[in-house]
Protein backbone atom coordinates (compact mmCIF):
# COMPACT_ATOMS: atom_id res chain seq x y z
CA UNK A 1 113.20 -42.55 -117.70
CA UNK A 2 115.36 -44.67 -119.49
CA UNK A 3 114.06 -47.23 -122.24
CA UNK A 4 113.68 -50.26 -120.28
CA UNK A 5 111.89 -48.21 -117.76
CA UNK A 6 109.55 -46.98 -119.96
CA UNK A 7 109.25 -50.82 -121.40
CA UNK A 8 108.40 -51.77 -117.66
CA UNK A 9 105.49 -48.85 -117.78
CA UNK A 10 104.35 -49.73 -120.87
CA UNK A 11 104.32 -53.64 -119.43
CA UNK A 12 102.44 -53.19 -116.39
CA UNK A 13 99.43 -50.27 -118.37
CA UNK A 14 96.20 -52.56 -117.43
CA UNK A 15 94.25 -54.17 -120.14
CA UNK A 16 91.22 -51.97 -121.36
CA UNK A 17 87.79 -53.56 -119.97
CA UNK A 18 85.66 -55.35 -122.22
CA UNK A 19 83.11 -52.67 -121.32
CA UNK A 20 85.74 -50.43 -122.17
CA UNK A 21 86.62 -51.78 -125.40
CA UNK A 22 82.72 -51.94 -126.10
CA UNK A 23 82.61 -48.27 -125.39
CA UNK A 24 85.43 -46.72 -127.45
CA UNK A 25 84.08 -48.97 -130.53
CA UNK A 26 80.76 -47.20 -130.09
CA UNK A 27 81.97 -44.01 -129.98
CA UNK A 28 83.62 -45.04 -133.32
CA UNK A 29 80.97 -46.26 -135.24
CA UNK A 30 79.41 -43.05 -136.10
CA UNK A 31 82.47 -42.15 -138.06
CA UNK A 32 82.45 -45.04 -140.26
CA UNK A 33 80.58 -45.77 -143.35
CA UNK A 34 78.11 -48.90 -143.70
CA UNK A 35 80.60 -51.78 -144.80
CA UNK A 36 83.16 -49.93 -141.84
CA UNK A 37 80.38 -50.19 -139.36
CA UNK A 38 79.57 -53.55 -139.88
CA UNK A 39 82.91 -54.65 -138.91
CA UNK A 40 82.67 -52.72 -135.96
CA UNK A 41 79.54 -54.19 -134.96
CA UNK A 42 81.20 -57.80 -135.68
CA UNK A 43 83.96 -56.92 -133.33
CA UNK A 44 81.52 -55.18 -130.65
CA UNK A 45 79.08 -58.71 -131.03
CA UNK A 46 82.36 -60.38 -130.00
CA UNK A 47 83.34 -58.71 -127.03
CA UNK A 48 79.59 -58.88 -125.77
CA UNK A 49 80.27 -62.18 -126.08
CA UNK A 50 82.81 -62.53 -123.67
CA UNK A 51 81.35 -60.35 -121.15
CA UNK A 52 79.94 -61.63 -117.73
CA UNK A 53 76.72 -60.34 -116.53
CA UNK A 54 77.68 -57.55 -114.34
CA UNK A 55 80.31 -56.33 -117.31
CA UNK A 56 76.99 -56.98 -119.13
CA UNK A 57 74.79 -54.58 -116.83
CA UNK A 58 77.35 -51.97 -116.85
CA UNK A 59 77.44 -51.50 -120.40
CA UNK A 60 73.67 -51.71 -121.14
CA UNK A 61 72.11 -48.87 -119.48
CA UNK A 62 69.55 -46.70 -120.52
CA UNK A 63 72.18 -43.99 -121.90
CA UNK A 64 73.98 -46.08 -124.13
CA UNK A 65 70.20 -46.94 -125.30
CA UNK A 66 69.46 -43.53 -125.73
CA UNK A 67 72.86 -42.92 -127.34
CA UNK A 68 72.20 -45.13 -130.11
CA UNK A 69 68.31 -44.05 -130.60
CA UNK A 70 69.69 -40.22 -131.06
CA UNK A 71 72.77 -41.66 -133.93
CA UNK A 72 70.15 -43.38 -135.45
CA UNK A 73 68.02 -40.35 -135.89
CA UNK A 74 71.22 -38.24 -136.73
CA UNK A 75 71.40 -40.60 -139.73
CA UNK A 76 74.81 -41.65 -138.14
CA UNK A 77 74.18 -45.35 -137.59
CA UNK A 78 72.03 -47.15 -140.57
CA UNK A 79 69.11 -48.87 -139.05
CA UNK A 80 70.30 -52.39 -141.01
CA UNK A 81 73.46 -51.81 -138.58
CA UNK A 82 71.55 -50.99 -135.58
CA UNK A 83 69.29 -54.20 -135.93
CA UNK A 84 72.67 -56.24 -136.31
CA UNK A 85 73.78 -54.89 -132.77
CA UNK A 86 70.57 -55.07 -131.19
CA UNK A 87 69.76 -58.12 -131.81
CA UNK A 88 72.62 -59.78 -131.17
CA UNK A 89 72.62 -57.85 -127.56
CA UNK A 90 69.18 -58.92 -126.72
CA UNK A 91 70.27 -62.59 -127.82
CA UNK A 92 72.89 -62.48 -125.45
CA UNK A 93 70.99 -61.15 -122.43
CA UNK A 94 69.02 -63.97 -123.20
CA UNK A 95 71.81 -66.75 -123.07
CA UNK A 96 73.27 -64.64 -120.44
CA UNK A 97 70.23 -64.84 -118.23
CA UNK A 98 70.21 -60.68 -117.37
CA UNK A 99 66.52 -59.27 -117.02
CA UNK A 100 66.59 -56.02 -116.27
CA UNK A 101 68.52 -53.33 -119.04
CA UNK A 102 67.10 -49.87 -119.07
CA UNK A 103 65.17 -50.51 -122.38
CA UNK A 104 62.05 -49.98 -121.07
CA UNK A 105 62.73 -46.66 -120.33
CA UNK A 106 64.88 -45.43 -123.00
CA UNK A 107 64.36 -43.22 -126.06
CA UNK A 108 65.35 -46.56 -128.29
CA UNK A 109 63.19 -48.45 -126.87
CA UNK A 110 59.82 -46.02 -127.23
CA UNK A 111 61.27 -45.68 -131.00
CA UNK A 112 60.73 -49.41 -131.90
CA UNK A 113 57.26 -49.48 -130.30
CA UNK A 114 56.31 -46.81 -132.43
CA UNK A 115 58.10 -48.17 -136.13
CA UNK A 116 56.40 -51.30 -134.84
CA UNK A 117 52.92 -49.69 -134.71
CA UNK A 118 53.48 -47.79 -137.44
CA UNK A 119 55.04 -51.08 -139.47
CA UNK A 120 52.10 -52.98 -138.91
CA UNK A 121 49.26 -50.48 -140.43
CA UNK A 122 51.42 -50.63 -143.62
CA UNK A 123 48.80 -53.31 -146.24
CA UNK A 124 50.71 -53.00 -148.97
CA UNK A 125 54.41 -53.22 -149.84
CA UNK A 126 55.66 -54.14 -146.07
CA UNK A 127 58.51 -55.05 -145.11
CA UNK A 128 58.39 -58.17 -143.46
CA UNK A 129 61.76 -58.42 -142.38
CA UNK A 130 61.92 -55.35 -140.51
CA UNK A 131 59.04 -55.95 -138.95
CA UNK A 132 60.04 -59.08 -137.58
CA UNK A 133 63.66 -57.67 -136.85
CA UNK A 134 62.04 -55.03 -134.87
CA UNK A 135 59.65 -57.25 -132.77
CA UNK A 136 62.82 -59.30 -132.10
CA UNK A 137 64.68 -56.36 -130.89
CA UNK A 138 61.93 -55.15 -128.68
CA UNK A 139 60.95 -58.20 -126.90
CA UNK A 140 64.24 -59.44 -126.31
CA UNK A 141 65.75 -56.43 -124.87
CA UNK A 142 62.40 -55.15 -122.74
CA UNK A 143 61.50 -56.00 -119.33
CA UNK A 144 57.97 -55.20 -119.77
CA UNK A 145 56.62 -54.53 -122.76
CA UNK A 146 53.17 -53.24 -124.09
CA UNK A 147 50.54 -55.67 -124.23
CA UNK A 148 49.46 -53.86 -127.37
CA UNK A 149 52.20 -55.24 -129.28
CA UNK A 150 51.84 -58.87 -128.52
CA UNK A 151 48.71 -59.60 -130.68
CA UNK A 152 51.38 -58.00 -133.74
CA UNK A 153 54.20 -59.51 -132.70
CA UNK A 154 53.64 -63.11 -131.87
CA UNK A 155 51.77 -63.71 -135.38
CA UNK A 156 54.85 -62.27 -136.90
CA UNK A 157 57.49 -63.90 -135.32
CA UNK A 158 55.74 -67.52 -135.67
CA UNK A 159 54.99 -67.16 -139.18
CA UNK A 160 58.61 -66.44 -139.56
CA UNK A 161 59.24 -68.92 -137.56
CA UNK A 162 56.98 -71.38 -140.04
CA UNK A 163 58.95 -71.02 -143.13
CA UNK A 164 60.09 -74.00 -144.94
CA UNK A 165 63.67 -72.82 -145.71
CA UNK A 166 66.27 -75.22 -145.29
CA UNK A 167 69.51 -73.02 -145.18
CA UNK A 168 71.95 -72.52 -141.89
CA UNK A 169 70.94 -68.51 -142.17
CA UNK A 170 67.18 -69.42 -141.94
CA UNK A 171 67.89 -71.72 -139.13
CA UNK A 172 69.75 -68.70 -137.53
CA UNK A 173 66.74 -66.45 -137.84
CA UNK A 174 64.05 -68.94 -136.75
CA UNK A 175 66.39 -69.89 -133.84
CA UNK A 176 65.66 -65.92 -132.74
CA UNK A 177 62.53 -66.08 -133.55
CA UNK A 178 61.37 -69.06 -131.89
CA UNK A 179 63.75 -67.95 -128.28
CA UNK A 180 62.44 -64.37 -128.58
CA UNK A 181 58.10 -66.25 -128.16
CA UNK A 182 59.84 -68.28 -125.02
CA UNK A 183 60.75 -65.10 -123.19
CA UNK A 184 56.80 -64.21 -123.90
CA UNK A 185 55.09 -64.96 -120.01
CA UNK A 186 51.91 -65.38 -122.95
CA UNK A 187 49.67 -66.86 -120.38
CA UNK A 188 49.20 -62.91 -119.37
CA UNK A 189 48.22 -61.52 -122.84
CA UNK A 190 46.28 -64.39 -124.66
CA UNK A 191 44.10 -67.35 -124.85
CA UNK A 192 45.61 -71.23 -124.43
CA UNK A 193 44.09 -71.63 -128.04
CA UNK A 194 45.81 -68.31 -129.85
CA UNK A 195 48.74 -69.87 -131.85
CA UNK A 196 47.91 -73.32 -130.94
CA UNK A 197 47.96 -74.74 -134.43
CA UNK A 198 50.92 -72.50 -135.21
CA UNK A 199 53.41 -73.60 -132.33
CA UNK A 200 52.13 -77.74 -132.50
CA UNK A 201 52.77 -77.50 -136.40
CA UNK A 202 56.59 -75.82 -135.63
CA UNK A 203 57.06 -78.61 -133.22
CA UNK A 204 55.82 -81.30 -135.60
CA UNK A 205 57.98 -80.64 -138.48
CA UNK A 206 61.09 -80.40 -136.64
CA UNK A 207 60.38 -83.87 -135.65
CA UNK A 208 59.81 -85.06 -138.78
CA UNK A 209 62.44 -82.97 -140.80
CA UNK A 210 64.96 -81.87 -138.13
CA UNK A 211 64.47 -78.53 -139.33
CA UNK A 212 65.37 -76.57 -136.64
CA UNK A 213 68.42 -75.85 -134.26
CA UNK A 214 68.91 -77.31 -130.24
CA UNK A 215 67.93 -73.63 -128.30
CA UNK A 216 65.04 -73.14 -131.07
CA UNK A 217 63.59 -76.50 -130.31
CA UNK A 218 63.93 -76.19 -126.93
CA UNK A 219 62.75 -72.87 -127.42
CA UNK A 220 59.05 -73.64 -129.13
CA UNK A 221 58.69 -76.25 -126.62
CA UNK A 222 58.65 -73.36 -123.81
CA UNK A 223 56.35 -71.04 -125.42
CA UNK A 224 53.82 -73.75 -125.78
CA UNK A 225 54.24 -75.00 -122.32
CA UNK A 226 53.00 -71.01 -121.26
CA UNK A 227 49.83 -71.94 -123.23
CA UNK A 228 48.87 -74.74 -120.52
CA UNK A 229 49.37 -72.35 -117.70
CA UNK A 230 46.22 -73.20 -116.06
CA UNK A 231 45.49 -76.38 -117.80
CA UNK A 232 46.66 -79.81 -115.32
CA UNK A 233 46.08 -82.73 -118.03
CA UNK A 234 48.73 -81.57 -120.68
CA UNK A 235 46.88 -84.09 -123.35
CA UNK A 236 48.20 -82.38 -126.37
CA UNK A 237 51.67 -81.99 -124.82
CA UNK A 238 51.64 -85.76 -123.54
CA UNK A 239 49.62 -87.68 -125.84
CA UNK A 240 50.29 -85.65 -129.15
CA UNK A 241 53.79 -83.95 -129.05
CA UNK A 242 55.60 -86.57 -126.60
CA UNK A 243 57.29 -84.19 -124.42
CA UNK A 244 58.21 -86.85 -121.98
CA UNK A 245 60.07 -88.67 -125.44
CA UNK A 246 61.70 -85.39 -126.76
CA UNK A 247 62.74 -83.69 -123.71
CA UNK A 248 64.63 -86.95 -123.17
CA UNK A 249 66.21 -87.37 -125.90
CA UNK A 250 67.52 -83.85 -126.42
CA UNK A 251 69.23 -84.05 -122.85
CA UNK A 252 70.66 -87.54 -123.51
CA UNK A 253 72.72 -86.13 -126.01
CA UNK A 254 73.06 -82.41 -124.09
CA UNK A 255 74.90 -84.52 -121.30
CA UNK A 256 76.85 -87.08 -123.13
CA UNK A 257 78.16 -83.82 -125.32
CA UNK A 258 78.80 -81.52 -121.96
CA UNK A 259 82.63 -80.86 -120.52
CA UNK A 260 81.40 -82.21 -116.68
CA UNK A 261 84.79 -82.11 -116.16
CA UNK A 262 85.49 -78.40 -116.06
CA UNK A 263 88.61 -76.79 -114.49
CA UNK A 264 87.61 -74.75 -111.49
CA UNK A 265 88.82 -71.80 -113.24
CA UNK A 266 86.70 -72.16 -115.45
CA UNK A 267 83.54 -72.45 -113.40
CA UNK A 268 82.98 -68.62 -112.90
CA UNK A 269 82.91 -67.44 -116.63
CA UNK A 270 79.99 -68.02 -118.65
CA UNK A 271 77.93 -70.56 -119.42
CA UNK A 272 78.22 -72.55 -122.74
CA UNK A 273 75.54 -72.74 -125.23
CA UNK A 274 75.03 -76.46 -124.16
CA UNK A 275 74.88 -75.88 -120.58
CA UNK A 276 72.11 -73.00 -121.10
CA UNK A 277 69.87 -74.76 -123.63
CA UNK A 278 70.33 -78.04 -120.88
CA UNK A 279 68.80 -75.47 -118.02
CA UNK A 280 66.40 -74.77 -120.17
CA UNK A 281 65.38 -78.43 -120.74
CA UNK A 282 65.33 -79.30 -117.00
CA UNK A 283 63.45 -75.85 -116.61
CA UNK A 284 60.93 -76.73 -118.62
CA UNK A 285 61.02 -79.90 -117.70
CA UNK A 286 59.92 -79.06 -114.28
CA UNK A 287 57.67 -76.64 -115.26
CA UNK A 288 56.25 -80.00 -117.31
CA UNK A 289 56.18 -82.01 -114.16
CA UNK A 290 54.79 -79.33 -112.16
CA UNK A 291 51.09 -79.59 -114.36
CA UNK A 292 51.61 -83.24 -115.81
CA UNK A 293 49.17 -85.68 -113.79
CA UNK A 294 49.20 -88.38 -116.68
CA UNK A 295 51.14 -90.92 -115.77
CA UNK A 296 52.96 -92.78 -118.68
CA UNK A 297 56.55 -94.40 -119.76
CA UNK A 298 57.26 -91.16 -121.61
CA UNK A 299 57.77 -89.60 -118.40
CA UNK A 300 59.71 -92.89 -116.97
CA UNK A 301 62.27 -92.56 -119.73
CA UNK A 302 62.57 -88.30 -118.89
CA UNK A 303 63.00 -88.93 -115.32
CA UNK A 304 66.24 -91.27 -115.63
CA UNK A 305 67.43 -88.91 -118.15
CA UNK A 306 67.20 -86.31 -115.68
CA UNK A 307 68.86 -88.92 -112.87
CA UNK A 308 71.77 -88.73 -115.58
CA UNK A 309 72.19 -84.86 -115.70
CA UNK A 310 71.96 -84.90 -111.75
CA UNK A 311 74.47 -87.43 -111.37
CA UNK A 312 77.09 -85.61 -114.07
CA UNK A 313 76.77 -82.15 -112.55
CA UNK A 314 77.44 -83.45 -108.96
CA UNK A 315 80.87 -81.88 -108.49
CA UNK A 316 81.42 -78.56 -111.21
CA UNK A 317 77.80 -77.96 -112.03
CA UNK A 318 75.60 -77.50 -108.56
CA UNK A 319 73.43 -75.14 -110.17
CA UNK A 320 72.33 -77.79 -112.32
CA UNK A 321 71.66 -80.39 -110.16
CA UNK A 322 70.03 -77.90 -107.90
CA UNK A 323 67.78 -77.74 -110.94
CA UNK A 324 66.99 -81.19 -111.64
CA UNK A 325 65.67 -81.86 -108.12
CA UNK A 326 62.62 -79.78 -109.41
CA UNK A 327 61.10 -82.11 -111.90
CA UNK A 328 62.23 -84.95 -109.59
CA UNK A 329 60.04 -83.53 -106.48
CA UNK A 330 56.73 -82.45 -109.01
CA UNK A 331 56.56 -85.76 -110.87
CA UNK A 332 56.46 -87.74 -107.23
CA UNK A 333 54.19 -85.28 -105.88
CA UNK A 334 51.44 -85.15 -108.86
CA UNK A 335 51.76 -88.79 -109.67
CA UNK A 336 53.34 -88.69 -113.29
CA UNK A 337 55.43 -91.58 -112.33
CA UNK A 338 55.39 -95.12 -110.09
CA UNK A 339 57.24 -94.71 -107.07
CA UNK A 340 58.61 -98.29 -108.33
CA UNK A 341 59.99 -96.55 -111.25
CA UNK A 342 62.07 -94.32 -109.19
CA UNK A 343 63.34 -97.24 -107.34
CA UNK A 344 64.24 -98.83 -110.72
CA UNK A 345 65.11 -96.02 -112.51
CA UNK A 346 67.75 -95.16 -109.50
CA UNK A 347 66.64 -92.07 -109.18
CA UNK A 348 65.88 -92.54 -105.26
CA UNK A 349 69.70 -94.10 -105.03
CA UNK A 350 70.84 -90.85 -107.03
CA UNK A 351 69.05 -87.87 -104.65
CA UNK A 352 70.52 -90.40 -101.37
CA UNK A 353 73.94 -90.48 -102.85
CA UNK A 354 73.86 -86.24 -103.33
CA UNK A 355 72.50 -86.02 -99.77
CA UNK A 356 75.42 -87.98 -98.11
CA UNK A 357 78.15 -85.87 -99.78
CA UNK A 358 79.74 -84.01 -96.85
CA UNK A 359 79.96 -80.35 -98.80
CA UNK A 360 76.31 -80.07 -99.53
CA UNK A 361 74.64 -77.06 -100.16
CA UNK A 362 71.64 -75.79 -98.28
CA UNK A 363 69.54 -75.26 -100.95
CA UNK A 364 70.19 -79.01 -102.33
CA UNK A 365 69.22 -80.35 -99.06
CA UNK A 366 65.96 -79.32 -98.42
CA UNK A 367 65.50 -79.94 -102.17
CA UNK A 368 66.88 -83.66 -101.66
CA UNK A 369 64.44 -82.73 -98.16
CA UNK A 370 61.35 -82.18 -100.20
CA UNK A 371 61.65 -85.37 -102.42
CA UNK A 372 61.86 -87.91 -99.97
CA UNK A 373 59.02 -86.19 -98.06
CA UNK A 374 56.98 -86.87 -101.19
CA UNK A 375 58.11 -90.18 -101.37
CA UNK A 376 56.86 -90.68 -97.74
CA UNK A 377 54.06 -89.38 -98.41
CA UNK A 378 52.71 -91.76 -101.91
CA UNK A 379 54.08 -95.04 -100.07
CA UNK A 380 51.50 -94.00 -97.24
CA UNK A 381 48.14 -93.52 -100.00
CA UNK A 382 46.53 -96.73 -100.03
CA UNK A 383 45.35 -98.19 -103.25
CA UNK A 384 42.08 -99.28 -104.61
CA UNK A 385 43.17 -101.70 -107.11
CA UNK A 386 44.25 -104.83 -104.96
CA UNK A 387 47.18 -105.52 -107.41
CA UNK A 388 48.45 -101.73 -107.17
CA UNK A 389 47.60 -102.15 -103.19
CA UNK A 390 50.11 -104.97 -103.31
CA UNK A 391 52.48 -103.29 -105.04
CA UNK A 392 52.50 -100.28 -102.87
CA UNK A 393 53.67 -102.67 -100.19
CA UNK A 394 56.48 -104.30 -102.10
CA UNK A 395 57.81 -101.23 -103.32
CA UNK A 396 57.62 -99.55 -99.90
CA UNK A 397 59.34 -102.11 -98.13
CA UNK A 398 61.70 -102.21 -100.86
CA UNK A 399 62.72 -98.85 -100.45
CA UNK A 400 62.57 -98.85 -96.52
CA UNK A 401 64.88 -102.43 -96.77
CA UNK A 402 67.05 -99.65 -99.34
CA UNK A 403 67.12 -96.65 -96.75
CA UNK A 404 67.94 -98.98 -93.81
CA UNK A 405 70.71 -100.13 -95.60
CA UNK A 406 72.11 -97.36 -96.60
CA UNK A 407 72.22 -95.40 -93.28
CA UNK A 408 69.42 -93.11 -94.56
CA UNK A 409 67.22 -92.41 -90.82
CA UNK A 410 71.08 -91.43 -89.59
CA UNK A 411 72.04 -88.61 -92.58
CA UNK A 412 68.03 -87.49 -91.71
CA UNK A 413 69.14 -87.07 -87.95
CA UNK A 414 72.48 -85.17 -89.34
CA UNK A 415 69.98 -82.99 -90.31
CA UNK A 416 67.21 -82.34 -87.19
CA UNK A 417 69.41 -79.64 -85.63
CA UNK A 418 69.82 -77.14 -89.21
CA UNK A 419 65.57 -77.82 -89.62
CA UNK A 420 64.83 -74.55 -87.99
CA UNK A 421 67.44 -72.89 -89.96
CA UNK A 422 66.33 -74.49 -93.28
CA UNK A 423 62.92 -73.52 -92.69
CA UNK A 424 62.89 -69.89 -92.44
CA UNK A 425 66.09 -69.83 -95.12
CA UNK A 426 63.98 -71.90 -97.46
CA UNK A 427 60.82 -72.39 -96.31
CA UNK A 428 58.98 -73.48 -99.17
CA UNK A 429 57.88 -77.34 -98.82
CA UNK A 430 59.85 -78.15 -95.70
CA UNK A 431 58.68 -79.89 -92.90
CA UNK A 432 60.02 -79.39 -88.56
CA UNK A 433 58.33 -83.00 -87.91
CA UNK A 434 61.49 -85.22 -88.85
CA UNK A 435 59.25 -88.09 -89.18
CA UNK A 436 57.82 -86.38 -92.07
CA UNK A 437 61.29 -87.70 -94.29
CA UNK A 438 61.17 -91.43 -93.01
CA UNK A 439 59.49 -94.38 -95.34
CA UNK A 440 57.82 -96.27 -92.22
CA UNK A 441 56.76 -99.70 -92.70
C-alpha cells in the first residue's frame, strides 16, 4: 500500500461513537489519580451531553452501573468523582426526557439506598452535602425508588434548596435540587400539607429576590402542583402564588428568546435548555388548567401567552404546539376562562388557523377536535345571571358569525370521513356525531 493509499484508509476509518468515546474514557478513569479523573469526568459530562436518547440508553445500562459501584468499592474511583458523574448523568436523563436506565436494578443503585440509610442515622457530625448529593443521585437516576427514602430525602433536598446563598454555584446546586423534588410523583408518598410551607416559601423568595435559575423555578412550581393532586380549587396556587401571572411571564420571555426558526437539520438533535424548561411550563401549565376551576385574569393573561408559543412553534416545533392544545382544551372545559376571552385573546382564531394547514398531524387534529367541542359545548350552558345570559349570546353568535366566515363547518366536513380512524387512533375526548364540533346558533 503506498502512502496515499494508506492516507485514503486512514481518511475514510469511521468516527468513534459518542457511546464509544464514553466507554473507552471509563475504562480509563480507574487509572488516573483524583485531579486526572476529574478531567476525565469533565470530558465524559461533555460527550453525555451531546448524546441523543437512544445513544443515551445504550450507554446507561445496568452493567456500566454495576461497573462503577464495583471501582468504587475497589477504591478505584473516589466517591467525590463518582457523585460528579452521576449527577450530571441523572441531570441529563432528566433534560433528555429518558425514564427507564437499569438503576433500579443495579449494584450502584442498592449502594446509595443503603449510604443513604445509613447517612441519615448519623446525629452528629453529618455530612450534609453528601447526603444531599446522594439523594440527588438516587432519585434522579431511579425509575422507582423506595418509598422509605422519600420522608429523608425530600426534607433534605428542600432545605438545601432553602438556603440564602447568592452565588452562581449555589444557584447550580439548588437548580438540582429543586428539578430532582419535580421528578417526585409525591402525591403517592405524602400528605398535600408535608412541605407546604417549605415549597410556598422557595417560591416566594424567588419572586421577591430572583434568587433562583429558569428550570429551578419552573422546577418548584411542579413539585408543588403534585401537592394539589386531588385538590380542584388551587386557592393557594391561584390566589397566593399567582401561577396564572408567573407561568406567563416566564414563557413570554422563553418564546421571545427561542430560535423558532430552526434549520431542519437541526430538528432531530436535542432539545435546548429553553425549549425543555418551555415544555415544562406548558406541561405544567396544563396540568394547572386541568384542576383550576377559578376563573380570573391571571389565567386570561396565561392563555394568550400560550396562543403565542402555539403560534411560534407552528412550522419546526409540532411537539410543542401539540402541547399547548392541552391547557387550551382544560381551561375551556373547567371554566377557568370566558369563552369571550378566547375570542379576544385570539386564541379560537389561533387553534382555526393550525387546523386549516394542509400538513396537519393527526394527533393535532383531534386536539384542535377536542377544543372546539368544548367550545360547543359552554356556548350551549345557559346562564343564570341575565347579564352573563346575554353575553353568552353575543359571544356565541360572535364566534358562529367568526366560523362562518372563515369556512370553519367545511374544514369540519374535511374531516367526517378520518372520524372513525381518529377515534380508535386517539380515542380519548373525540366525538363520531360531527355536530358535536359546530357552534349552532
Amino acid at each position: 500500500m503506498d502512502v496515499c493509499d494508506a492516507c485514503k484508509s486512514n481518511d475514510d476509518a469511521e468516527e468513534p461513537s459518542l457511546a464509544e468515546k464514553f466507554s473507552k474514557l471509563l475504562d480509563q478513569l480507574e487509572y488516573c489519580n483524583e485531579e486526572e479523573q476529574k478531567q476525565k469526568i469533565e470530558e465524559m459530562n461533555e460527550i453525555i451531553d451531546g448524546m441523543n436518547e437512544e445513544e443515551f440508553e445504550s450507554v446507561f445500562k445496568k452493567e456500566t452501573f454495576n461497573k462503577i459501584e464495583k471501582m468504587i468499592e475497589k477504591k478505584k474511583v473516589s466517591m467525590e468523582n463518582a457523585i460528579l458523574l452521576l449527577k450530571h448523568v441523572g441531570y441529563c436523563k432528566m433534560l433528555k426526557n429518558v425514564w427507564n436506565l437499569c438503576f433500579d436494578s443495579s449494584s450502584l443503585g442498592e449502594k446509595f439506598k443503603k449510604m443513604i440509610i445509613e447517612e441519615e442515622k448519623i446525629k452528629e457530625e453529618k455530612n450534609e452535602k453528601l447526603l444531599v448529593d446522594l439523594c440527588e443521585c438516587y432519585l434522579l437516576l431511579h425509575k422507582l425508588y423506595s418509598e422509605k427514602l422519600i420522608p429523608i430525602c425530600v426534607p433534605c433536598l428542600l432545605k438545601f434548596a432553602l438556603k440564602k446563598e447568592e452565588s452562581e454555584e449555589t444557584r447550580k446546586e439548588k437548580e438540582m435540587a429543586l428539578l430532582v423534588l419535580s421528578h417526585i410523583n409525591s402525591y403517592y408518598f405524602f400528605r398535600q400539607e408535608l412541605y407546604l410551607k417549605e415549597i410556598t416559601e422557595i417560591i416566594k423568595n424567588h419572586q421577591e429576590h430572583h434568587n433562583l435559575t429558569q428550570l429551578a423555578y419552573q422546577s418548584a412550581w411542579e413539585f408543588l402542583m403534585n401537592r394539589f393532586y386531588f385538590e380542584n380549587s388551587l386557592k393557594v396556587i391561584v390566589n397566593e402564588l399567582h401561577f396564572g401571572r408567573e407561568a406567563a411571564r416566564e414563557l413570554e420571555e422563553l418564546t421571545r428568546n427561542m430560535d423558532w426558526k430552526k434549520k431542519e437539520e437541526k430538528m432531530n438533535k436535542e432539545e435546548t435548555k429553553e425549549e425543555v424548561i418551555l415544555t415544562r411550563w406548558i406541561e405544567t401549565s396544563g396540568y394547572y388548567f386541568y384542576r383550576c376551576k377559578l376563573e380570573n385574569e391571571e389565567n386570561v393573561g396565561l392563555i394568550n401567552s400560550i396562543i403565542k408559543v402555539f403560534r411560534a412553534a407552528n412550522d419546526n416545533h409540532r411537539g410543542i404546539g401539540l402541547w399547548c392544545t392541552y391547557p387550551l382544551i382544560n381551561a375551556v372545559k373547567n371554566r377557568a376562562v370566558k369563552v369571550d376571552a378566547l375570542l379576544k385573546g385570539r386564541a379560537i382564531d389561533a387553534v382555526l388557523e393550525r387546523m386549516q394547514r394542509p400538513k396537519l398531524d393527526d394527533e393535532i387534529t383531534v386536539e384542535c377536535l377536542k377544543f372546539f367541542k368544548n367550545v360547543s359545548n359552554r356556548l350551549k350552558e345557559k346562564e343564570k345571571d341575565e347579564k352573563e345570559e346575554e353575553e353568552r349570546k353575543a359571544t356565541k353568535m360572535e364566534i358562529f358569525e367568526k366560523l362562518e366566515e372563515e369556512g370553519y363547518e367545511d374544514t369540519i366536513a374535511s374531516f367526517h370521513k378520518i372520524f372513525d380512524f381518529l377515534h380508535r387512533e386517539y380515542s380519548l375526548g373525540t366525538s363520531l356525531k360531527i355536530s358535536d364540533y359546530f357552534v349552532n346558533i
